[in-house]
C-alpha atoms as a PDB file:
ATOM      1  CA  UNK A   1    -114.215 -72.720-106.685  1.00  0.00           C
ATOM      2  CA  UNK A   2    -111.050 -70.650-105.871  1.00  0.00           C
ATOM      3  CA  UNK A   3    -107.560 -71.461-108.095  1.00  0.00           C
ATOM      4  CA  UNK A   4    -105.108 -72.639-105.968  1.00  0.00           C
ATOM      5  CA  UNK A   5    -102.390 -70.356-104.819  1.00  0.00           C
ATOM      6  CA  UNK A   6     -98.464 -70.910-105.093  1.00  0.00           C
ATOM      7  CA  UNK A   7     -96.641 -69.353-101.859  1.00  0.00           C
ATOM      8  CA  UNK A   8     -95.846 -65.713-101.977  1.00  0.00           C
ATOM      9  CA  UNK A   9     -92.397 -66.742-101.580  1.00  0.00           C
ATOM     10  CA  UNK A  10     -91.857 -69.541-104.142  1.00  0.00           C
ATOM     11  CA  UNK A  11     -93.661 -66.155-106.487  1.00  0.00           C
ATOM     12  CA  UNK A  12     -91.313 -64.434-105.570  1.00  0.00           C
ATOM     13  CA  UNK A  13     -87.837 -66.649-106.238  1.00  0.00           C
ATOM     14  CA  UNK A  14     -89.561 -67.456-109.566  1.00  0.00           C
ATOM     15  CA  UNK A  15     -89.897 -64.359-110.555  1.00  0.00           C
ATOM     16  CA  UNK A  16     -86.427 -63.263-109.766  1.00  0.00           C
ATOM     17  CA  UNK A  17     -84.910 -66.132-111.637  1.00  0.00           C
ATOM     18  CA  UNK A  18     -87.178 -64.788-114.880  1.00  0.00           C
ATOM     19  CA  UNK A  19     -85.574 -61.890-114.193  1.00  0.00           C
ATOM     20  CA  UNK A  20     -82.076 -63.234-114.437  1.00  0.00           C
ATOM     21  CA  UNK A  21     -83.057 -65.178-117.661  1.00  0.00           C
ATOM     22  CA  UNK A  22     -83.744 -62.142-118.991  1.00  0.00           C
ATOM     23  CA  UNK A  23     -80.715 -59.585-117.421  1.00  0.00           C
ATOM     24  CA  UNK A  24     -83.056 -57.753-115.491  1.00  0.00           C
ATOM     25  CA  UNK A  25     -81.811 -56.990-112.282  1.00  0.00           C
ATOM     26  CA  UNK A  26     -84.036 -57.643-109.534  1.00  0.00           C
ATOM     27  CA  UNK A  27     -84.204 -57.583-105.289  1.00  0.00           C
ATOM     28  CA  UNK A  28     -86.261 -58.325-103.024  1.00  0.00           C
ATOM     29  CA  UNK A  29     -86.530 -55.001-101.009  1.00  0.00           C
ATOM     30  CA  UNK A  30     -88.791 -56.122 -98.398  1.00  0.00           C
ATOM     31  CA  UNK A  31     -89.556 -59.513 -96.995  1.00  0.00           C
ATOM     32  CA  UNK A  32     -93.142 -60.536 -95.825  1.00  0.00           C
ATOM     33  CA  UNK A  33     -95.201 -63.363 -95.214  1.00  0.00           C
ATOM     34  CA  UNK A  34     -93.719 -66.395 -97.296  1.00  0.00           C
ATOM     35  CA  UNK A  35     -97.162 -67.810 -97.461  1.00  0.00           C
ATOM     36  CA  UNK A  36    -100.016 -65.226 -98.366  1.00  0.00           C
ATOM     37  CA  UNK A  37     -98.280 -62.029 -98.200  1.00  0.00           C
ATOM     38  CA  UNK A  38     -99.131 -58.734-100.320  1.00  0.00           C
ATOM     39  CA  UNK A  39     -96.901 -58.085-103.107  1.00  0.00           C
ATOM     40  CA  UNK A  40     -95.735 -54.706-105.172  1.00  0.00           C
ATOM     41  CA  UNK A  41     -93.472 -54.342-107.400  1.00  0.00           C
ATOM     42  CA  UNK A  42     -91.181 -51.094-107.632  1.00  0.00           C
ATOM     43  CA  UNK A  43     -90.582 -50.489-111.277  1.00  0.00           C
ATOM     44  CA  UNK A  44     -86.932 -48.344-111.162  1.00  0.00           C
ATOM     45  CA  UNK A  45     -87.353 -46.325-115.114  1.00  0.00           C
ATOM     46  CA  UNK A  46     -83.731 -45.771-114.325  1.00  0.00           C
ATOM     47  CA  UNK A  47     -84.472 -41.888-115.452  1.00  0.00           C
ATOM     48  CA  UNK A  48     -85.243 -40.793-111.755  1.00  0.00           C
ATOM     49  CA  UNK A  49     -88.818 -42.179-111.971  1.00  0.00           C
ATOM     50  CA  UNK A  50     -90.838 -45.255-110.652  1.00  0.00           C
ATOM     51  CA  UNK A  51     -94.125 -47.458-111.420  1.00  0.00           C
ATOM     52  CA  UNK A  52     -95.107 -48.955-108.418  1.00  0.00           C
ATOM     53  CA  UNK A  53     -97.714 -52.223-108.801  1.00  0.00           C
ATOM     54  CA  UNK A  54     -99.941 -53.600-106.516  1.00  0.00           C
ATOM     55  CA  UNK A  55    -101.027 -57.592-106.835  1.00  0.00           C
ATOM     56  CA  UNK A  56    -105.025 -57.488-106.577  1.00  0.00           C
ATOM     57  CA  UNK A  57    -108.103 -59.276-108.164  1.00  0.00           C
ATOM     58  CA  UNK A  58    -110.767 -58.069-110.483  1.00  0.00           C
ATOM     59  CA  UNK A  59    -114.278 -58.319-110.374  1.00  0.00           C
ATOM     60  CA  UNK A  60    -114.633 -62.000-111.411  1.00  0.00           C
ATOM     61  CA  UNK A  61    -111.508 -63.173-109.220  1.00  0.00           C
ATOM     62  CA  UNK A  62    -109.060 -63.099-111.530  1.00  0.00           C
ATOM     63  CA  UNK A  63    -105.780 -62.343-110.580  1.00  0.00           C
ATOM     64  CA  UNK A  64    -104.738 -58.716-111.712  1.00  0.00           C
ATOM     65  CA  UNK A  65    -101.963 -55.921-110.768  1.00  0.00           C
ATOM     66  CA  UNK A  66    -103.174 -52.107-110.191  1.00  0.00           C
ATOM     67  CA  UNK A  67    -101.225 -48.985-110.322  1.00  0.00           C
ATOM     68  CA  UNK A  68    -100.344 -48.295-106.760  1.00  0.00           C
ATOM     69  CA  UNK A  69     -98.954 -44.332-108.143  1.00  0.00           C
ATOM     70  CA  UNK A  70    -100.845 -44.198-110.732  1.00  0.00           C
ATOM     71  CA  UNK A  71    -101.164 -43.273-114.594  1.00  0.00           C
ATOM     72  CA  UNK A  72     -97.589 -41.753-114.787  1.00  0.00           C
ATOM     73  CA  UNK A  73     -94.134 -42.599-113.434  1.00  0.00           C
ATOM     74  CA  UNK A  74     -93.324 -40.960-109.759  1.00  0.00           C
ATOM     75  CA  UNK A  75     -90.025 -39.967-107.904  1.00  0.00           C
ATOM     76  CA  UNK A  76     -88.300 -42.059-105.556  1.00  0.00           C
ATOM     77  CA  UNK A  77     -90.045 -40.274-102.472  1.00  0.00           C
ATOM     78  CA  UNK A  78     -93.718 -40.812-104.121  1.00  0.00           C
ATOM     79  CA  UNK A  79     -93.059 -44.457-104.799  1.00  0.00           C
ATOM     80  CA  UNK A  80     -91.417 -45.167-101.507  1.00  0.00           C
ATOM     81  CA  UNK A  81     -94.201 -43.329 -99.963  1.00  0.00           C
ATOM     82  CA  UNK A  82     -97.120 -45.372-101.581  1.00  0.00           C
ATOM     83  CA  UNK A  83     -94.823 -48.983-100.493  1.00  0.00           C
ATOM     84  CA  UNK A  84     -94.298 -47.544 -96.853  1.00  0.00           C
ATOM     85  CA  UNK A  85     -98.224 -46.976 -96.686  1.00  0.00           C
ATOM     86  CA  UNK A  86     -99.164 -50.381 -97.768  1.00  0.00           C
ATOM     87  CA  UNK A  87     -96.848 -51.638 -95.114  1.00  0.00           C
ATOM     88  CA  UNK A  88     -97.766 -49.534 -92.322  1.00  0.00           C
ATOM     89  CA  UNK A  89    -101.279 -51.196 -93.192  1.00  0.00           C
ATOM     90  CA  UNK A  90    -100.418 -55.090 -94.136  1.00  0.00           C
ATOM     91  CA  UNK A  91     -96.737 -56.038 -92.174  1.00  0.00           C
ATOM     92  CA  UNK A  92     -96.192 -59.490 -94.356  1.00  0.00           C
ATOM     93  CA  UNK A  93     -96.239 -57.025 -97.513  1.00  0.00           C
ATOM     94  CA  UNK A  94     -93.286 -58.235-100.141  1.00  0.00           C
ATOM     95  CA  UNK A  95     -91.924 -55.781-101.994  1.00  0.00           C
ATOM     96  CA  UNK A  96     -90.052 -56.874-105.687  1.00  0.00           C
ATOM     97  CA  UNK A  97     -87.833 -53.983-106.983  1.00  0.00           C
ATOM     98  CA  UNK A  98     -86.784 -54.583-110.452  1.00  0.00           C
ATOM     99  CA  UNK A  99     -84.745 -52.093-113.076  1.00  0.00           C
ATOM    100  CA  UNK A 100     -86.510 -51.771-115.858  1.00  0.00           C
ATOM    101  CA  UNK A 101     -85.908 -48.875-118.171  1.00  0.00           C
ATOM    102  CA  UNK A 102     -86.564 -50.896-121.335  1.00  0.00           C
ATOM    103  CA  UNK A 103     -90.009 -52.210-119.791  1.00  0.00           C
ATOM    104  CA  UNK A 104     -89.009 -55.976-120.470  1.00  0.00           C
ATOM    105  CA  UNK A 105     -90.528 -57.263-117.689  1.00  0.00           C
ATOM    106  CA  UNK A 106     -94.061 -58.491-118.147  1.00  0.00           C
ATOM    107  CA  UNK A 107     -96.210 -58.853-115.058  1.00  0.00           C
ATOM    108  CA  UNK A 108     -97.576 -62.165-115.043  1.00  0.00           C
ATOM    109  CA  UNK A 109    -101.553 -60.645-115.234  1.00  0.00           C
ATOM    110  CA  UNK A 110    -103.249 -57.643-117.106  1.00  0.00           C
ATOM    111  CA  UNK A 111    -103.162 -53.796-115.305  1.00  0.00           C
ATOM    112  CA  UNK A 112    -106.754 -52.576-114.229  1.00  0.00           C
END
């Protein structure tokens, strides 16, 4: 049996108001799907460089993020790059950017 899903849009709101608890500043820099749509979140280092996540699953079906640009930070064009990919692919793709140079915000399930 599957765990039920919240809305990719009530996700979303949630974790923007986390991220005003905690003075993060955060946007939602594209809109998809409010139901099931794909998320990433744009990590802005605020030195020039950007982590860019990717919601997924593991093996057992746990919920899980990946590193859409990999092991190390990337500039603005790489990042934007690996988001504008993704949508060209999935249109109802959400996209969460958040300034984080501190690394305060935790994503709410482990990096594989």
């Amino acid at each position: 049996m599957t765990e039920p899903r919240l809305k990719t849009g009530l996700w979303i709101s949630a974790q923007i108001r986390l991220c005003d608890i905690s003075f993060i500043p955060a946007v939602v820099a594209r809109r998809g799907d409010g139901d099931a749509g794909q998320v990433m979140i744009k990590r802005n280092l605020l030195n020039g460089t950007f982590e860019v996540f990717a919601r997924t699953t593991d093996l057992d079906g746990a919920r899980a993020w990946r590193r859409a640009t990999g092991p190390e930070p990337v500039d603005g064009d790489a990042a934007d790059a690996v988001i504008a990919r993704e949508a060209n692919f999935d249109p109802d793709l959400w996209v969460l950017e958040i300034e984080d140079r501190d690394g305060k915000y935790e994503l709410d399930a482990p990096v594989i």
